[in-house]
Protein backbone atom coordinates (compact mmCIF):
# COMPACT_ATOMS: atom_id res chain seq x y z
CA UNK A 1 -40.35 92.91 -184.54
CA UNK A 2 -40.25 95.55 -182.09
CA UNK A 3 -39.83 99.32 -183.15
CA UNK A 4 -37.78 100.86 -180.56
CA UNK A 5 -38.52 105.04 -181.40
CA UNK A 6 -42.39 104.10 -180.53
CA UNK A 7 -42.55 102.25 -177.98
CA UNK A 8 -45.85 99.92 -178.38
CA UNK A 9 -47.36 101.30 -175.35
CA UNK A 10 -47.67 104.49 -177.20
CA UNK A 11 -50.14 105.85 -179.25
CA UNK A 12 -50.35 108.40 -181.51
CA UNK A 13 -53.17 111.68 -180.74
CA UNK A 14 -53.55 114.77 -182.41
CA UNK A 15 -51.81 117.95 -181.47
CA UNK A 16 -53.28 119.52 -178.81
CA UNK A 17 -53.45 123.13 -178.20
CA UNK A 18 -50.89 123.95 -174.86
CA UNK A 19 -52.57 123.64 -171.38
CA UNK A 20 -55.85 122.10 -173.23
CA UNK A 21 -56.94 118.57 -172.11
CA UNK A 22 -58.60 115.98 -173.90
CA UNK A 23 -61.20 116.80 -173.01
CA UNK A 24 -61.45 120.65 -174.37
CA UNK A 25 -63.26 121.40 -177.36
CA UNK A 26 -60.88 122.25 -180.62
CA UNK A 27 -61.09 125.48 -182.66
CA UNK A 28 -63.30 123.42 -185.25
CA UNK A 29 -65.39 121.84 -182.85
CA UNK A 30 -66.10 125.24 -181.16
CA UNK A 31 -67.20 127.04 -184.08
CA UNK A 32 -70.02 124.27 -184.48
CA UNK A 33 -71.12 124.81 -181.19
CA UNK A 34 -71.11 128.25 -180.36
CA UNK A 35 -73.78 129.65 -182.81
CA UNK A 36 -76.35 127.02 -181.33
CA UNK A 37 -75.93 128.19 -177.45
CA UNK A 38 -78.46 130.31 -176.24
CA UNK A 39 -77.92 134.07 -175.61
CA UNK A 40 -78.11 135.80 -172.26
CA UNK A 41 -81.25 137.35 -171.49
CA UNK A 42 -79.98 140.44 -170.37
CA UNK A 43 -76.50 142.24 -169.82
CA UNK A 44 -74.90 141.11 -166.49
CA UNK A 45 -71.83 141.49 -164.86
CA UNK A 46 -69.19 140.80 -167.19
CA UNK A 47 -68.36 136.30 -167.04
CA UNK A 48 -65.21 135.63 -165.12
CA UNK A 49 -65.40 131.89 -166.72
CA UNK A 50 -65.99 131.94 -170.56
CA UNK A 51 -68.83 129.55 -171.50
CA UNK A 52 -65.98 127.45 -173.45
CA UNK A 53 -64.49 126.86 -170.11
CA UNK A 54 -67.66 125.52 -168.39
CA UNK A 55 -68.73 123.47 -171.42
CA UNK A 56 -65.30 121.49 -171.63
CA UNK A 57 -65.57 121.31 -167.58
CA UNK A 58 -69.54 119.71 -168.43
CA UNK A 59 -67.85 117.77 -171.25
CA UNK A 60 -65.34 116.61 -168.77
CA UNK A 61 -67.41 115.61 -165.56
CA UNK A 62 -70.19 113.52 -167.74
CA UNK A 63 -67.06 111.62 -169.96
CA UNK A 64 -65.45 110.77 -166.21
CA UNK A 65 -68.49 110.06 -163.89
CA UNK A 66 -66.48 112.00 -161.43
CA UNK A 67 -68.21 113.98 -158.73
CA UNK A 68 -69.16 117.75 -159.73
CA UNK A 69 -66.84 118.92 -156.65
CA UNK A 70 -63.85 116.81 -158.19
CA UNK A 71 -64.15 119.38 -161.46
CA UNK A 72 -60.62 120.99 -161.83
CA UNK A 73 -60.63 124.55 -161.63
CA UNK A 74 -59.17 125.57 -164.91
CA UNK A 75 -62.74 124.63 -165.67
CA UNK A 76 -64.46 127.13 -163.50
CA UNK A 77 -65.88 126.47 -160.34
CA UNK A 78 -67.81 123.36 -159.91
CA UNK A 79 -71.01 124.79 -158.81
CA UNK A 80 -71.13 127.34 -162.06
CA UNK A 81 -70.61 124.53 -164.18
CA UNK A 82 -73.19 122.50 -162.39
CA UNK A 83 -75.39 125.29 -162.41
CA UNK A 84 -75.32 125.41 -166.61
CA UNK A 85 -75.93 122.33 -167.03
CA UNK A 86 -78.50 121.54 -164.69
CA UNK A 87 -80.42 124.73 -165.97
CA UNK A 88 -79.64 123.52 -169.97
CA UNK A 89 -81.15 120.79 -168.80
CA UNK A 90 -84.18 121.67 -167.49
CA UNK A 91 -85.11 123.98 -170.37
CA UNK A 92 -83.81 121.46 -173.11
CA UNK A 93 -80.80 123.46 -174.41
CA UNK A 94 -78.69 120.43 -174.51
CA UNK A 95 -81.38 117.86 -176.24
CA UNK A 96 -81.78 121.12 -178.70
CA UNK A 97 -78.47 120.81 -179.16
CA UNK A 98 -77.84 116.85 -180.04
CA UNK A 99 -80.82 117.34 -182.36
CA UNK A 100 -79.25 120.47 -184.04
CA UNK A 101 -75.95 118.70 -184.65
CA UNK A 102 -77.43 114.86 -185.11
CA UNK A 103 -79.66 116.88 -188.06
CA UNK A 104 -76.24 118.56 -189.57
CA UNK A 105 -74.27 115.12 -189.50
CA UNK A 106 -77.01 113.09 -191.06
CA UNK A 107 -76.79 115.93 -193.77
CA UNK A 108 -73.33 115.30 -194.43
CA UNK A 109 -74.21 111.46 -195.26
């Protein structure tokens, strides 16, 4: 009737990696996506927030509706990731992107 060593509230979920959220991107899942970003223009100053951390943090924010000044900070600061995606936006990295992936998953099938 009633299993007592999982409770039925329970569910099970992957392993995660330590300190990641649901929200982050796995190893396999990162690999996809990383050759398809665009490259920096030009040499800069050197990132203080790796373009993993924004993504998941842009991931994050448009999965929860939440306001961009509610991002957590493990993330990066709210106005960097607002700033990539907004700019992504406007030059159409991000439908590039869904097109690029929508194109290797219809591929597969």
């Amino acid at each position: 009737m009633f299993n007592r060593a999982t409770p039925s509230h329970q569910t099970s979920r992957p392993p995660q990696v330590p300190g990641a959220s649901p929200n982050s991107t796995d190893h396999s899942q990162w690999e996809r996506l990383e050759p398809l970003l665009p490259v920096g223009k030009k040499p800069g100053r050197p990132r203080i927030w790796t373009r993993r951390q924004l993504i998941n943090g842009i991931r994050r924010r448009t999965r929860t509706g939440a306001p961009w000044r509610d991002l957590p900070e493990r993330y990066g600061p709210w106005n960097r990731a607002y700033d990539r995606f907004r700019r992504w936006q406007r030059d159409g990295t991000w439908k590039r992107l869904f097109e690029q992936l929508q194109a290797e998953a219809d591929a597969k099938t």
